[in-house]
Protein backbone atom coordinates (compact mmCIF):
# COMPACT_ATOMS: atom_id res chain seq x y z
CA UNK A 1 168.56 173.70 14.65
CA UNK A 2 167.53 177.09 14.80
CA UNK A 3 170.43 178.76 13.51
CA UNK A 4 170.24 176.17 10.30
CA UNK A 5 166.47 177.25 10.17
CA UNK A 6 165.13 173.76 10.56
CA UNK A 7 162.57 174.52 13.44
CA UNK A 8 159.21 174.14 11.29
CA UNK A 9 156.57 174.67 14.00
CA UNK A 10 156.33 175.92 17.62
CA UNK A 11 154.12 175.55 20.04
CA UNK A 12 151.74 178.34 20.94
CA UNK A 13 150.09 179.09 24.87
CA UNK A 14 150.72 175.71 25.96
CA UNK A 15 154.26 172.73 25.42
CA UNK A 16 152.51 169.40 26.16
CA UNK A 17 155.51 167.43 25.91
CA UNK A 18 158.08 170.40 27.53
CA UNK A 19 160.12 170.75 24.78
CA UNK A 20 163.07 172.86 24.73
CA UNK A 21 162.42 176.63 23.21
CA UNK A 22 158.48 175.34 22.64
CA UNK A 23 159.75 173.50 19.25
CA UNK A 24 156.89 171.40 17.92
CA UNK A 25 158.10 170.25 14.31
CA UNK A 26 161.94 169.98 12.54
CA UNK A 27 162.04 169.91 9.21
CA UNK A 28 165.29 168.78 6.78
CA UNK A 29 167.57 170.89 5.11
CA UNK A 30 165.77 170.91 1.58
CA UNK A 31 162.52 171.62 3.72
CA UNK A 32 160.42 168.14 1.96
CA UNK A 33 160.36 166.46 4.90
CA UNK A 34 159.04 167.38 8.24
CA UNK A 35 158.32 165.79 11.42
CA UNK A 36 155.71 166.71 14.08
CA UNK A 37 155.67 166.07 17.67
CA UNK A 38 151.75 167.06 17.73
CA UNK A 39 148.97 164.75 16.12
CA UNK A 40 147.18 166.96 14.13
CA UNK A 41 145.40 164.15 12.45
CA UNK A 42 143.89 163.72 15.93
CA UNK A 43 142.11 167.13 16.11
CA UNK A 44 140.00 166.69 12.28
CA UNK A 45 136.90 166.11 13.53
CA UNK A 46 134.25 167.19 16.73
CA UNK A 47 134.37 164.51 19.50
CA UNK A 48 138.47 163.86 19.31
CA UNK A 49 141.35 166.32 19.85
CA UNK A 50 143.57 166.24 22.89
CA UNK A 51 141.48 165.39 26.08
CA UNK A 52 142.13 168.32 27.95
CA UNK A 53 139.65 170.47 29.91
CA UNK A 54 140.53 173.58 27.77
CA UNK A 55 140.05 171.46 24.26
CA UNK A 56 137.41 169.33 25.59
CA UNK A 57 137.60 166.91 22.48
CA UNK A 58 135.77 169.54 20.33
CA UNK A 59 139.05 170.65 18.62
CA UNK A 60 138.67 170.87 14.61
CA UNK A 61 142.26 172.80 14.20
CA UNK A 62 144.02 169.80 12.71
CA UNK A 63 142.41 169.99 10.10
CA UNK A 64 143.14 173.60 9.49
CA UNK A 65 146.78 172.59 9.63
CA UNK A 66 145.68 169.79 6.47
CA UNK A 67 143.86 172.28 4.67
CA UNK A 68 146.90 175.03 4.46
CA UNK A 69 149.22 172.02 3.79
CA UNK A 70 146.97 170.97 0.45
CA UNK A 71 146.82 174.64 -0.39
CA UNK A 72 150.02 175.61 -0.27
CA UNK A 73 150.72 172.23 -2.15
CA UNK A 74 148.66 173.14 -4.69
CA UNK A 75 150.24 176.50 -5.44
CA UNK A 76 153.78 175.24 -5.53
């Protein structure tokens, strides 16, 4: 996967789920399709987000992940 270039995203500080080399999303070969261990739509809003001590539900950086997504969409 790596050597193809089809790791997408990794995870940063912390690997929830233990993943091997921290890899958090795959994408395909032509790069339109990716898929996501994390639930970003779960972290849009204050008062949801992982219930962790260090997030504390107040996590808005799902949506930052949305926003770059539209944006980079946009100028494509």
């Amino acid at each position: 996967l790596e050597g193809e270039g089809l790791v997408a995203f990794r995870y940063l500080d912390v690997n929830p789920n233990g993943s091997l080399r921290d890899i958090a999303g795959l994408r395909n070969e032509r790069g339109n399709v990716v898929g996501l261990m994390p639930h970003p739509e779960h972290a849009i809003e204050p008062g949801f987000g992982p219930n962790t001590p260090a997030a504390m539900r107040s996590g808005v950086d799902g949506l930052t992940f949305f926003t770059s997504v539209i944006k980079q969409s946009v100028l494509s």
